[in-house]
C-alpha atoms as a PDB file:
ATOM      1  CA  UNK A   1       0.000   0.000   0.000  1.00  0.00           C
ATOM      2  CA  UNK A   2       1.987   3.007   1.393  1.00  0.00           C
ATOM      3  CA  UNK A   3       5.560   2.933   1.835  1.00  0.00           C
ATOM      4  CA  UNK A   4       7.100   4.687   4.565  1.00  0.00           C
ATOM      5  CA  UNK A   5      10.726   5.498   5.928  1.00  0.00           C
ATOM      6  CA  UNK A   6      12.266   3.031   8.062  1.00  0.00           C
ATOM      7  CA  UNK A   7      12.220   4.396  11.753  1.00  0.00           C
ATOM      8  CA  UNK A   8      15.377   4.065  14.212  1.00  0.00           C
ATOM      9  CA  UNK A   9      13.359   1.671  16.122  1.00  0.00           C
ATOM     10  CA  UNK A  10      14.491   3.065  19.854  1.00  0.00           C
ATOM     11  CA  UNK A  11      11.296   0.815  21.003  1.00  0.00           C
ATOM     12  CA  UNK A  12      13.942  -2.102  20.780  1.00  0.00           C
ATOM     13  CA  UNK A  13      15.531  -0.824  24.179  1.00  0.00           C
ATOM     14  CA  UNK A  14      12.203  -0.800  26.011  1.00  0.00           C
ATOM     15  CA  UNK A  15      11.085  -3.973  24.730  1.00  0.00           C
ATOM     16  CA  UNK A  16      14.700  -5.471  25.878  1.00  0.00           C
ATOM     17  CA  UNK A  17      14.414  -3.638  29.452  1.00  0.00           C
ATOM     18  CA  UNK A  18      10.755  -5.288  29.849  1.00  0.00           C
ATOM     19  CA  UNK A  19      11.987  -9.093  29.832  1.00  0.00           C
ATOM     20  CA  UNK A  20      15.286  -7.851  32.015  1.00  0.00           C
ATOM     21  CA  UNK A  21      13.876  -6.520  34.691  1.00  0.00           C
ATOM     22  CA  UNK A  22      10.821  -7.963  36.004  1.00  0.00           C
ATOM     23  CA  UNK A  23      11.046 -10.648  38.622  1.00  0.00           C
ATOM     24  CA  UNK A  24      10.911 -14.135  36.991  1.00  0.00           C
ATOM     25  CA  UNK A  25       7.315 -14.760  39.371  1.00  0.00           C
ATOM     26  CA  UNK A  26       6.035 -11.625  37.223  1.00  0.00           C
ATOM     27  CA  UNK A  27       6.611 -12.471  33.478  1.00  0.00           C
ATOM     28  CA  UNK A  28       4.764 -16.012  34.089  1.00  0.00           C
ATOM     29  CA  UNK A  29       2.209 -14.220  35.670  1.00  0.00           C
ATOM     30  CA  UNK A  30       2.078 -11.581  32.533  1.00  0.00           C
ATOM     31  CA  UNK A  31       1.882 -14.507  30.118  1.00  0.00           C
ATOM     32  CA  UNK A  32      -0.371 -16.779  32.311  1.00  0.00           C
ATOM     33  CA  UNK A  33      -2.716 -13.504  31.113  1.00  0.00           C
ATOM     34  CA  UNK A  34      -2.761 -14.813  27.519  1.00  0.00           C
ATOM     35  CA  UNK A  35      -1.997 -18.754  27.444  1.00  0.00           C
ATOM     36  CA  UNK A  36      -4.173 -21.391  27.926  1.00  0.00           C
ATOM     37  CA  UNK A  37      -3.713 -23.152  31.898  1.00  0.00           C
ATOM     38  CA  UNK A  38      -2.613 -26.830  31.978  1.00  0.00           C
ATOM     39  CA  UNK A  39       0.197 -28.397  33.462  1.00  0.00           C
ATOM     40  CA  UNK A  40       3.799 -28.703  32.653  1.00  0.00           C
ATOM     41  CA  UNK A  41       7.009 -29.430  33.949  1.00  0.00           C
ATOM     42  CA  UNK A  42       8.211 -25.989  35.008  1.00  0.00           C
ATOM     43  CA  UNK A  43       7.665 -24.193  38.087  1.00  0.00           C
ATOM     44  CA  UNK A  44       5.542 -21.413  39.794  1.00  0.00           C
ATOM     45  CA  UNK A  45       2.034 -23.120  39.114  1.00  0.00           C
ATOM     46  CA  UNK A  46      -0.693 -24.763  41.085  1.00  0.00           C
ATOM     47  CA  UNK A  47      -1.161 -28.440  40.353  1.00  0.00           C
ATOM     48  CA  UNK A  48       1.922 -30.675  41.756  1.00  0.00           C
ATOM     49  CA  UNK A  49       4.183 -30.015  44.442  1.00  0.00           C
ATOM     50  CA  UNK A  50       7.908 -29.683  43.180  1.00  0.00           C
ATOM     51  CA  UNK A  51       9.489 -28.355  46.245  1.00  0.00           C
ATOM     52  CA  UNK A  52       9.880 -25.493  48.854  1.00  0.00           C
ATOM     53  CA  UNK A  53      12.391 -22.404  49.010  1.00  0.00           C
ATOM     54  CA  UNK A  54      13.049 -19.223  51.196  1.00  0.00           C
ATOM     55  CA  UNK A  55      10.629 -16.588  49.640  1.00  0.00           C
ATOM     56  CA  UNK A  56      12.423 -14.029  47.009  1.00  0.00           C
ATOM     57  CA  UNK A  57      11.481 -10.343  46.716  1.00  0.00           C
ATOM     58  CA  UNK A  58       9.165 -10.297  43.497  1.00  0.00           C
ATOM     59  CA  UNK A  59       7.490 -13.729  44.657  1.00  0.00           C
ATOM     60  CA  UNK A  60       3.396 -14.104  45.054  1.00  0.00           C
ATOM     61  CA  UNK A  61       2.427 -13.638  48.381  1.00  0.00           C
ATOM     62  CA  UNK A  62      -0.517 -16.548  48.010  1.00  0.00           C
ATOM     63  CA  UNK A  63       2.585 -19.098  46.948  1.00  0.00           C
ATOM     64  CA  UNK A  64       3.575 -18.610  50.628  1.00  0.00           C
ATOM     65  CA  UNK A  65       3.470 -21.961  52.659  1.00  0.00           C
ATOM     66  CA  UNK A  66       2.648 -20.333  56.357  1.00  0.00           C
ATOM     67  CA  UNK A  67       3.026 -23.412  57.977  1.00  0.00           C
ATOM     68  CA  UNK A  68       6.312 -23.832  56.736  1.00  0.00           C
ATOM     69  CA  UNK A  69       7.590 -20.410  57.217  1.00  0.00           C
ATOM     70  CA  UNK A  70       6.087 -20.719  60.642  1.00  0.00           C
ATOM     71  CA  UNK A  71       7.923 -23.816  61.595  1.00  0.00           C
ATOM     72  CA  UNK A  72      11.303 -22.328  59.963  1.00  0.00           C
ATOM     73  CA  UNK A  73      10.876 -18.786  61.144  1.00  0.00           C
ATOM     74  CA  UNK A  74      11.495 -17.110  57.877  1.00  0.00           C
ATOM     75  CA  UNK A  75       8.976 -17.089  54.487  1.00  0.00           C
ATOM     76  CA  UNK A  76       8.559 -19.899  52.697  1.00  0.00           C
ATOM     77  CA  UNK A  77       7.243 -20.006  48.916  1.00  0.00           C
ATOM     78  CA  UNK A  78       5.972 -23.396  47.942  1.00  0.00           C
ATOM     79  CA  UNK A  79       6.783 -24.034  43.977  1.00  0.00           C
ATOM     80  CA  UNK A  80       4.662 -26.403  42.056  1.00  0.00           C
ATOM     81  CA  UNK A  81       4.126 -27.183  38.194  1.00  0.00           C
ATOM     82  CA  UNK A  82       3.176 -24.562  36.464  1.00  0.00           C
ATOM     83  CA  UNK A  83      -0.373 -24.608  34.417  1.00  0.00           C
ATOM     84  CA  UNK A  84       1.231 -22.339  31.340  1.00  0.00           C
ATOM     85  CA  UNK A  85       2.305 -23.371  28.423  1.00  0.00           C
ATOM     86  CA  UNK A  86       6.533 -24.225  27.520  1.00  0.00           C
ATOM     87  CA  UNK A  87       6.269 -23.499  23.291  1.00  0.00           C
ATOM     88  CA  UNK A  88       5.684 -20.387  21.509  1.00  0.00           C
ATOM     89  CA  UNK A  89       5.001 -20.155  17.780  1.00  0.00           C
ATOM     90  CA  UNK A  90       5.573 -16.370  16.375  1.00  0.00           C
ATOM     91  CA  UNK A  91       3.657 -16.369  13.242  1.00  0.00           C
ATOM     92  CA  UNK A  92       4.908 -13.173  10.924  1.00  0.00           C
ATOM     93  CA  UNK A  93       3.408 -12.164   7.542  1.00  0.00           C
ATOM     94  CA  UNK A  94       5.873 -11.029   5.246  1.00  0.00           C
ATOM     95  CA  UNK A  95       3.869 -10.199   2.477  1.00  0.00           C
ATOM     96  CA  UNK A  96       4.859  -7.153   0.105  1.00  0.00           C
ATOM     97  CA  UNK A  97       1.268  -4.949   1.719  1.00  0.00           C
ATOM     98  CA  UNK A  98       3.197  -5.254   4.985  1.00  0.00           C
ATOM     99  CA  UNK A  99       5.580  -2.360   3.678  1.00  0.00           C
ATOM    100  CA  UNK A 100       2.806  -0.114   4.041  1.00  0.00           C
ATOM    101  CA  UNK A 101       3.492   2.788   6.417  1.00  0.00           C
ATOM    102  CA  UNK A 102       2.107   3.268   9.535  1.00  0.00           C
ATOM    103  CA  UNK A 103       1.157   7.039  10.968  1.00  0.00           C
ATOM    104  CA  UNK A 104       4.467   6.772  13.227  1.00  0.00           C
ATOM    105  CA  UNK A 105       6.326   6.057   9.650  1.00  0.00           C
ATOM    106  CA  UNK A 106       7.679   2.979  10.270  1.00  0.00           C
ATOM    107  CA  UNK A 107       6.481  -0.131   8.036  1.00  0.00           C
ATOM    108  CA  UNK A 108       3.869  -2.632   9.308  1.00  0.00           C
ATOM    109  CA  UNK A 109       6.187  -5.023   9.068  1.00  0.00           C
ATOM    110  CA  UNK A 110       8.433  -3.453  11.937  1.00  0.00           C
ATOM    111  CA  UNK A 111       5.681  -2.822  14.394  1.00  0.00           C
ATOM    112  CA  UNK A 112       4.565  -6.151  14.156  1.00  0.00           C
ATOM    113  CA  UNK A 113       8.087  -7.667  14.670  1.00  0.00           C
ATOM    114  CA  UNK A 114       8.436  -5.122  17.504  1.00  0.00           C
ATOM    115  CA  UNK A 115       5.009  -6.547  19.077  1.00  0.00           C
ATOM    116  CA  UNK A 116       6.475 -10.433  18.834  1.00  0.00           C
ATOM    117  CA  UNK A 117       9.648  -9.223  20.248  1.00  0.00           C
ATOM    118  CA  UNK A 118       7.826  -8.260  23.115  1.00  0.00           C
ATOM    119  CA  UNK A 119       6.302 -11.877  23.401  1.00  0.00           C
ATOM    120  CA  UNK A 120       9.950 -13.825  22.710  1.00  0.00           C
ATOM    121  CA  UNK A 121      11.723 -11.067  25.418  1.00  0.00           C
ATOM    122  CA  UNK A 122       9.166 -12.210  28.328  1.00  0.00           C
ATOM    123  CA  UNK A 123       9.024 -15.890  27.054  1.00  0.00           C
ATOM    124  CA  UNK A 124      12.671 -16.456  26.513  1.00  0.00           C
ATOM    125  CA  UNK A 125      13.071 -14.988  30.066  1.00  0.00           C
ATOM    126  CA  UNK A 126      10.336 -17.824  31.286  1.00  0.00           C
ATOM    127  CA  UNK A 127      13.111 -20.391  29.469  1.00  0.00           C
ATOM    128  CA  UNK A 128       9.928 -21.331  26.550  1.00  0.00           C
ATOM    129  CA  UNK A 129      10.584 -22.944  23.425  1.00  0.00           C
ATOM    130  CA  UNK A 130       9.705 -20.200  20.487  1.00  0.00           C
ATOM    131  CA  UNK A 131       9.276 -21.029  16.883  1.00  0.00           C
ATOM    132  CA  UNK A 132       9.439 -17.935  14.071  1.00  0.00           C
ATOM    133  CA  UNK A 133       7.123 -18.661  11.246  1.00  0.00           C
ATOM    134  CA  UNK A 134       7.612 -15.957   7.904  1.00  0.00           C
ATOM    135  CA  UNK A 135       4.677 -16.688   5.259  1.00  0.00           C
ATOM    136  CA  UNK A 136       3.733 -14.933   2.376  1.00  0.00           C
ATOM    137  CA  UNK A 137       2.269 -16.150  -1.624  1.00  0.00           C
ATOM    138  CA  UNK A 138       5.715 -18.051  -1.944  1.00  0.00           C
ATOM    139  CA  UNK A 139       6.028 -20.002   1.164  1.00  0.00           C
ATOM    140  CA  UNK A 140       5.358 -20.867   4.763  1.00  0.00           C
ATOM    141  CA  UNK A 141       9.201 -21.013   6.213  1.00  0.00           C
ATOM    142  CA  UNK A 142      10.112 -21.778  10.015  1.00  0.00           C
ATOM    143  CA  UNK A 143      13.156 -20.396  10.786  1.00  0.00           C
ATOM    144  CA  UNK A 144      15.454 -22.518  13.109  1.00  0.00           C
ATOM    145  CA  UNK A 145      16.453 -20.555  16.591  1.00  0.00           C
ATOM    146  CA  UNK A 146      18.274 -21.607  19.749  1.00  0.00           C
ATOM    147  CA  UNK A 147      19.492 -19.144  22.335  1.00  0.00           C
ATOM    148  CA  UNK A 148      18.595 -15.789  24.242  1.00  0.00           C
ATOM    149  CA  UNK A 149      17.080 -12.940  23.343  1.00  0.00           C
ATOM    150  CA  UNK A 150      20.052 -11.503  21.454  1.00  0.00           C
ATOM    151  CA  UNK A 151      20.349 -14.658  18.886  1.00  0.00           C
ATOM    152  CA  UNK A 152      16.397 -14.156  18.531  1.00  0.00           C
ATOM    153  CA  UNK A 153      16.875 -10.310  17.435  1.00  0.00           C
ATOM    154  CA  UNK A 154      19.646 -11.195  15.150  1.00  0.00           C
ATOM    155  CA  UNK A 155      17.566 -14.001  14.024  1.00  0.00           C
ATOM    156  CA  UNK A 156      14.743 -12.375  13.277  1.00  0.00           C
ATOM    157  CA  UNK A 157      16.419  -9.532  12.000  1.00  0.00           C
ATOM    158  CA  UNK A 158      18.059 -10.984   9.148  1.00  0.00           C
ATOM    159  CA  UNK A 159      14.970 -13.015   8.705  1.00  0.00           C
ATOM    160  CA  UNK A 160      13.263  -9.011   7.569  1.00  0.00           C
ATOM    161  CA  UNK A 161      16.208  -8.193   5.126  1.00  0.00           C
ATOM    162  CA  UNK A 162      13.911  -9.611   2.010  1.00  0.00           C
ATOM    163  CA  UNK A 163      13.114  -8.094  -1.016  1.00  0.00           C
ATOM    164  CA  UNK A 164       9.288  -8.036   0.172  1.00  0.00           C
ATOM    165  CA  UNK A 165       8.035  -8.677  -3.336  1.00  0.00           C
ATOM    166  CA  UNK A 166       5.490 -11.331  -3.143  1.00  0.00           C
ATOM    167  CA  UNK A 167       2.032 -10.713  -1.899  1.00  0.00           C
ATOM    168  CA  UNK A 168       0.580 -12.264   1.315  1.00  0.00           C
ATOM    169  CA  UNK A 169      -0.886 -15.467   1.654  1.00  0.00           C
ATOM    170  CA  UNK A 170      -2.745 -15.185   5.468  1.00  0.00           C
ATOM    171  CA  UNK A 171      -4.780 -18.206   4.492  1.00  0.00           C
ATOM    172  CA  UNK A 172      -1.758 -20.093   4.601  1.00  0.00           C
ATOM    173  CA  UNK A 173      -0.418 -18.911   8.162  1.00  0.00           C
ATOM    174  CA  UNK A 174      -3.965 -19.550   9.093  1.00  0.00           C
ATOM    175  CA  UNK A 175      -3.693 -23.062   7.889  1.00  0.00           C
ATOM    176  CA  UNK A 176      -0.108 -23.729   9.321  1.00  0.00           C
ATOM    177  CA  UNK A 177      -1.649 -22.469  12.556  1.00  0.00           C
ATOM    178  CA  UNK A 178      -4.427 -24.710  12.632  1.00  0.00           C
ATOM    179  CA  UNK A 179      -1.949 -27.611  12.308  1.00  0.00           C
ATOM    180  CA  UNK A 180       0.230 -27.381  15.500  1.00  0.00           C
ATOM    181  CA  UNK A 181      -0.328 -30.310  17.276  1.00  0.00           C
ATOM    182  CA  UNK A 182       0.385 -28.960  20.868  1.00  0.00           C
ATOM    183  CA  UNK A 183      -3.230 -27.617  21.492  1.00  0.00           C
ATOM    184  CA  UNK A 184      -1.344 -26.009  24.429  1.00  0.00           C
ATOM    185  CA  UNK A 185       0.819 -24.200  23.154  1.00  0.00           C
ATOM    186  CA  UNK A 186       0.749 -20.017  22.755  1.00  0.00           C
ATOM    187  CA  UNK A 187       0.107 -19.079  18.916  1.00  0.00           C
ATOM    188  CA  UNK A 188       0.930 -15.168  18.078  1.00  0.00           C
ATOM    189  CA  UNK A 189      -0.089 -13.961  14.611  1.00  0.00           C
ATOM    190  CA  UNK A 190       1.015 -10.337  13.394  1.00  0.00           C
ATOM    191  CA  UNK A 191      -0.307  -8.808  10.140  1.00  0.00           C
ATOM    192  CA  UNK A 192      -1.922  -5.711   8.809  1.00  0.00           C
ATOM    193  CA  UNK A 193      -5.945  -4.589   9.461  1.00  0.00           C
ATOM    194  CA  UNK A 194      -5.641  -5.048   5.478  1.00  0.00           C
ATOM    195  CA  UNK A 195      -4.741  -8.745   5.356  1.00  0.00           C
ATOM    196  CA  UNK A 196      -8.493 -10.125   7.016  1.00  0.00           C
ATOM    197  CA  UNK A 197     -11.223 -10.928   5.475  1.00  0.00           C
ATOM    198  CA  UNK A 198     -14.820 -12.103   6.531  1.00  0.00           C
ATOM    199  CA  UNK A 199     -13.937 -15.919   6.013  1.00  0.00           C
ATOM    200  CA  UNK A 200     -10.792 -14.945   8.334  1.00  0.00           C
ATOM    201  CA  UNK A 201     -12.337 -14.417  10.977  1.00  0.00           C
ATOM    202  CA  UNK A 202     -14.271 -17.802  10.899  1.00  0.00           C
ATOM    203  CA  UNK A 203     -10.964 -19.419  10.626  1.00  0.00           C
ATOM    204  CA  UNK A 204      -9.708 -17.309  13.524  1.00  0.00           C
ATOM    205  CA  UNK A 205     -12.438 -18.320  15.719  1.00  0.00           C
ATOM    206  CA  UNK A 206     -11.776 -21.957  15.333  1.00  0.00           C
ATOM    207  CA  UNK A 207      -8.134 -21.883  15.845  1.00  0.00           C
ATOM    208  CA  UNK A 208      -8.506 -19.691  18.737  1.00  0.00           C
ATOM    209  CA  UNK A 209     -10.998 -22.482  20.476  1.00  0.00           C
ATOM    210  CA  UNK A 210      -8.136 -24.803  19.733  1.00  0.00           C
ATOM    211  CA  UNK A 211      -5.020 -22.812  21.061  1.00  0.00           C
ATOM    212  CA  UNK A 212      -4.335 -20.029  23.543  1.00  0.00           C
ATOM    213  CA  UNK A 213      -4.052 -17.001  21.095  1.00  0.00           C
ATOM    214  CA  UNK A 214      -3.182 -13.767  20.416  1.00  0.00           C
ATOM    215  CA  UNK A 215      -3.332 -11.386  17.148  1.00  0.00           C
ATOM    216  CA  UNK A 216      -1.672  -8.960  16.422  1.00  0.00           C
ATOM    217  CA  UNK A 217      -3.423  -6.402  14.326  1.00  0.00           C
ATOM    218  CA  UNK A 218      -1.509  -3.081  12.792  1.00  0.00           C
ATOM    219  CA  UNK A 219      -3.200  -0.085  11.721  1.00  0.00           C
ATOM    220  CA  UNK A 220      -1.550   1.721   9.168  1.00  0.00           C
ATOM    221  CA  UNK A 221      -2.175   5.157   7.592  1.00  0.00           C
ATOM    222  CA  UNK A 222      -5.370   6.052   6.092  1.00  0.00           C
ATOM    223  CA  UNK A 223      -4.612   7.362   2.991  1.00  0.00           C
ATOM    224  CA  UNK A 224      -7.613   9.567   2.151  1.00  0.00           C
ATOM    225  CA  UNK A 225      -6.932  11.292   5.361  1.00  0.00           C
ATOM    226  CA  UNK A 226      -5.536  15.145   3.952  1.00  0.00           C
ATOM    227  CA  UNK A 227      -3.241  15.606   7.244  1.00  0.00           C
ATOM    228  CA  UNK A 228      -1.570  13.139   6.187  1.00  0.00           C
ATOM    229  CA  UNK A 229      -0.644  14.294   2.632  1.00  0.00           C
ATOM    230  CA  UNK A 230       0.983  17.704   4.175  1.00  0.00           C
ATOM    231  CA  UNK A 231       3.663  15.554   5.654  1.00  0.00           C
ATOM    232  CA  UNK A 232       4.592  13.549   2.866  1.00  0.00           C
ATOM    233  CA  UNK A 233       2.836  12.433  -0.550  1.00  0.00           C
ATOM    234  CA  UNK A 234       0.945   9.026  -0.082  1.00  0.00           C
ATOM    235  CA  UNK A 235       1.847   6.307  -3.226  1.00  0.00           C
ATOM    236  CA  UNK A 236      -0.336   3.084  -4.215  1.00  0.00           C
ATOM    237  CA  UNK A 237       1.976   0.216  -2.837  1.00  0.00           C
ATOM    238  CA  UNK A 238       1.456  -1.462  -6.023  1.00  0.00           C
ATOM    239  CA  UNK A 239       1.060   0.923  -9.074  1.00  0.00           C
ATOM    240  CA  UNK A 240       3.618   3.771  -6.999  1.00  0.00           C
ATOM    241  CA  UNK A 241       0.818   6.309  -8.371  1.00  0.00           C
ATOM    242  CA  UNK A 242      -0.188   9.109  -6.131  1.00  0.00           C
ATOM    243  CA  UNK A 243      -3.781   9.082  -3.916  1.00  0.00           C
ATOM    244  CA  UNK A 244      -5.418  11.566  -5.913  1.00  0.00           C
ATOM    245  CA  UNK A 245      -5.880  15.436  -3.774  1.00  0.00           C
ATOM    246  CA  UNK A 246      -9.428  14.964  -4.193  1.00  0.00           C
ATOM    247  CA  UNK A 247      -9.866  11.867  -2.330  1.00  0.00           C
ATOM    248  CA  UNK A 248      -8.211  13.155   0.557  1.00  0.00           C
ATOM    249  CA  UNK A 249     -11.589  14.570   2.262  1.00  0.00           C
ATOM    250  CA  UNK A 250     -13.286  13.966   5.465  1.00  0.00           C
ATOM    251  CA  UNK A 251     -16.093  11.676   3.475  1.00  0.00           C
ATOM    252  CA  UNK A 252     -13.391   8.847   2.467  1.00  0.00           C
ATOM    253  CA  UNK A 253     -11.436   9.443   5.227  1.00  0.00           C
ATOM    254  CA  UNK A 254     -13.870   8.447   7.761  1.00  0.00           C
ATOM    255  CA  UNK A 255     -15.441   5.739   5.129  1.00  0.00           C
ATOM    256  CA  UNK A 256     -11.878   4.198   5.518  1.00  0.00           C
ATOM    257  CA  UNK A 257     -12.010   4.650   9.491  1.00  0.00           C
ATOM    258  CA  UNK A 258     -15.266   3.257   9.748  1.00  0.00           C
ATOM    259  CA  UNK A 259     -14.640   0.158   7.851  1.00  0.00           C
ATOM    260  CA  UNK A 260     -11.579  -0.965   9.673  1.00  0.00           C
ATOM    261  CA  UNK A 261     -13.102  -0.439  13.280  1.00  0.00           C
ATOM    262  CA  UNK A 262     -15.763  -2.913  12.438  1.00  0.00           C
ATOM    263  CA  UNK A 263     -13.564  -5.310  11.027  1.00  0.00           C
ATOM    264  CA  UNK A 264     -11.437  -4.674  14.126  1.00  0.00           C
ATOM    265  CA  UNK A 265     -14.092  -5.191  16.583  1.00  0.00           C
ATOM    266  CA  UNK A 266     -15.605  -8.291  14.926  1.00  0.00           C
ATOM    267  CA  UNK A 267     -12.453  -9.836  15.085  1.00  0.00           C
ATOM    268  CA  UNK A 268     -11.855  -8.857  18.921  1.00  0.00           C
ATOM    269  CA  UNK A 269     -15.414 -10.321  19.660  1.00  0.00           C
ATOM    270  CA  UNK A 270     -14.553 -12.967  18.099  1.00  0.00           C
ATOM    271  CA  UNK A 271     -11.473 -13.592  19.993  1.00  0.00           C
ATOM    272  CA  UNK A 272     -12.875 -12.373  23.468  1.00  0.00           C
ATOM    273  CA  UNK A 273     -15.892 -14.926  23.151  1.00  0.00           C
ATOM    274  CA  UNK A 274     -13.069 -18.106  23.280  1.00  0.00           C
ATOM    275  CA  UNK A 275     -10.666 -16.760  26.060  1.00  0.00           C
ATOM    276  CA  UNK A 276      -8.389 -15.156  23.107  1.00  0.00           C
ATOM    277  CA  UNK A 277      -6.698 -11.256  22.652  1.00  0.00           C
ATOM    278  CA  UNK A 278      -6.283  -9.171  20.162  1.00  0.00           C
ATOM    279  CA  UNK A 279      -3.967  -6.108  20.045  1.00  0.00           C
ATOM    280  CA  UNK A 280      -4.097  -3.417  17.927  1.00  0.00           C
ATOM    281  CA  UNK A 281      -2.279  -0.245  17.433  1.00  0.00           C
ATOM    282  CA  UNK A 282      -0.716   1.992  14.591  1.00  0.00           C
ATOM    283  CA  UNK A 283       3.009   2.677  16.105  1.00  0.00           C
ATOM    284  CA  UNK A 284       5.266   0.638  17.930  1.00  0.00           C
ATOM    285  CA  UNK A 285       5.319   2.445  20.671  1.00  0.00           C
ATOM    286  CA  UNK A 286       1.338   2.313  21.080  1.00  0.00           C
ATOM    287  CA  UNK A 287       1.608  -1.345  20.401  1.00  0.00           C
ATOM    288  CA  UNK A 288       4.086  -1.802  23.581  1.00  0.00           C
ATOM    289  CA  UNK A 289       1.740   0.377  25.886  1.00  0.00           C
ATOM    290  CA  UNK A 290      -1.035  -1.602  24.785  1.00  0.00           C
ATOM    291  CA  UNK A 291       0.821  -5.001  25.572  1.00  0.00           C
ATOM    292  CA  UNK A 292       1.503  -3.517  28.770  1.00  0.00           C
ATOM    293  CA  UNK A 293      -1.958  -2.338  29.334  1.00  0.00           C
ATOM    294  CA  UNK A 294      -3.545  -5.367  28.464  1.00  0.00           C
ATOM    295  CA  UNK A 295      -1.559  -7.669  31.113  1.00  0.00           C
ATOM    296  CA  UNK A 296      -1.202  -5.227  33.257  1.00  0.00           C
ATOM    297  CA  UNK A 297      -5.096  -5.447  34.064  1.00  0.00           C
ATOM    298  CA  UNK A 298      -4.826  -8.753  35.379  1.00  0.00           C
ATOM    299  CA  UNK A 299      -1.899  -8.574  37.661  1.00  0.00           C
ATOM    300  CA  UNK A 300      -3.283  -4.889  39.392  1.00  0.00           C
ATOM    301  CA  UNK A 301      -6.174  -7.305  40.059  1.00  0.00           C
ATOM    302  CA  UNK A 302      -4.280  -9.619  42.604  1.00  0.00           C
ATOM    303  CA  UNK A 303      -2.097  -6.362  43.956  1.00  0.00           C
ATOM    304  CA  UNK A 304       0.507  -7.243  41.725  1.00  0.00           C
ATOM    305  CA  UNK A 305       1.511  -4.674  38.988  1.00  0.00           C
ATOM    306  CA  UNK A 306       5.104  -4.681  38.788  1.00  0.00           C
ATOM    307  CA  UNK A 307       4.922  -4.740  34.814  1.00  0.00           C
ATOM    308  CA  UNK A 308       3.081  -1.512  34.666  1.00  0.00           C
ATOM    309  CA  UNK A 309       5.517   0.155  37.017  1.00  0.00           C
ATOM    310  CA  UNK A 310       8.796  -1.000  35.695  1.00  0.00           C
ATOM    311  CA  UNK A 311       7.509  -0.189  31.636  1.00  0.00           C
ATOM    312  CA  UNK A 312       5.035   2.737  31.678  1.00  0.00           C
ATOM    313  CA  UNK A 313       7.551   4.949  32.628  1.00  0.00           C
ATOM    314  CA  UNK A 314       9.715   4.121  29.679  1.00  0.00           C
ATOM    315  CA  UNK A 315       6.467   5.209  27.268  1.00  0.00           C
ATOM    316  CA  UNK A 316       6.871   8.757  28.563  1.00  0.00           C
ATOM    317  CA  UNK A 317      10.579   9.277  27.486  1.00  0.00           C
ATOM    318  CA  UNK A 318      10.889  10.111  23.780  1.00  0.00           C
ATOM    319  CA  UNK A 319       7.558   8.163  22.903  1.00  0.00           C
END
């Protein structure tokens, strides 16, 4: 659609920050917010009893054993199996409409790989297995990774030096989604509000009653909107021909508006209705707040919202 100019991406250094400095009890907690509960074999849950350890600033104060810690003298934090799940699967579309430009002028593209580098920072800190998936018209390709955080950036980052000239194929993703065997396992899917259509969101629905999920929607600019032709001139993504100056009036601009805010919200019904999220924002930094937001809600519920303190600051500072 619209190409934009490639931002310096100082979201990176928040997004790093986030999976450094919470407290190890606090990023399971912020993921148990958007994965599916069953058991595994890694601690901090609720099912079996693994063992018992001298309580650690950052722990949950109901995972204190008081009849321990009042036979010891000290606290004592009991640590069970966890009911979250150990894979990931980052699901990217790299199709050529993902160049478009978004109204912070970076590409879709690189606020939706900001948005699952926000999901491999806090899972690679929980010690998860994470898959990257890259589809578009051409192929579906899973990219090998093994390491930290740092291998996954590099990873990923050479993964998004492509010529981006093949279309999308979101059927396809939707398709190598549905066939992951481990119903347990965490599925994020980042694409464009351009890339769904009606039959999508079927599709979504079922895979979503199947797996934990979460998708990742970005809003790019709307090209019929006139402030945004002072700033720079807006191009077809396919043709390169200008948006015509006529076009760019309040009628077609909020035609365009309205259109994607239903498809947004039947999509976000759609998710809500099977325990699924949906996250949607038009910059990277508005997509981090909103992460941040969104799990946030949950842990101010049980008097624990160390997430929102240690990142919200960050959003103020050059944001």
């Amino acid at each position: 659609m619209i190409q934009g100019a490639r931002s310096n991406d100082s979201i990176r250094a928040r997004i790093e920050a986030l999976g450094t400095s919470l407290s190890l009890p606090t990023v399971r907690k912020a993921l148990g917010v958007l994965e599916g509960e069953h058991a595994s074999q890694r601690r901090g849950g609720v099912d079996e009893l693994m063992d018992i350890r001298v309580y650690e600033p950052g722990d949950e104060a109901r995972h204190i054993d008081w009849r321990t810690s009042a036979r010891v003298g000290r606290p004592m934090v009991v640590q069970r199996e966890r009911p979250s799940t150990s894979r990931v699967w980052l699901l990217l579309d790299v199709g050529r409409e993902m160049t478009g430009s978004c109204p912070s002028g970076e590409p879709a593209y690189e606020v939706a790989a900001n948005a699952l580098r926000m999901f491999a920072a806090l899972s690679l800190r929980r010690s998860d297995d994470v898959s990257l998936v890259f589809g578009d018209a051409a192929s579906i390709t899973r990219v090998p990774f093994n390491g930290g955080f740092a291998q996954f950036e590099r990873t990923l980052d050479q993964a998004l030096q492509r010529s981006w000239d093949r279309p999308r194929n979101i059927d396809a993703l939707l398709d190598y989604a549905r066939r992951i065997r481990d119903r347990q396992a965490l599925i994020v899917l980042a694409t464009d509000e351009h890339a769904l259509r009606q039959r999508h969101l079927e599709a979504i629905r079922r895979l979503a009653q199947t797996h934990p999920m979460v998708f990742i929607d970005v809003a790019t600019l709307n090209p019929f909107d006139s402030r945004t032709g002072r700033n720079c001139p807006v191009y077809d993504g396919t043709s390169r021909r200008a948006v015509p100056a006529f076009l760019s009036n309040a009628r077609s601009r909020d035609e365009v508006a309205t259109h994607r805010a239903y498809l947004a919200a039947a999509l976000n019904r759609e998710l809500t209705r099977c325990g699924s999220h949906m996250i949607r924002s038009d910059s990277s930094a508005a997509m981090f707040e909103a992460f941040v937001r969104l799990v946030s809600v949950t842990l101010a519920r049980s008097g624990r919202n160390q997430l929102r303190s240690a990142a919200m600051p960050e959003l103020r500072i050059g944001g």
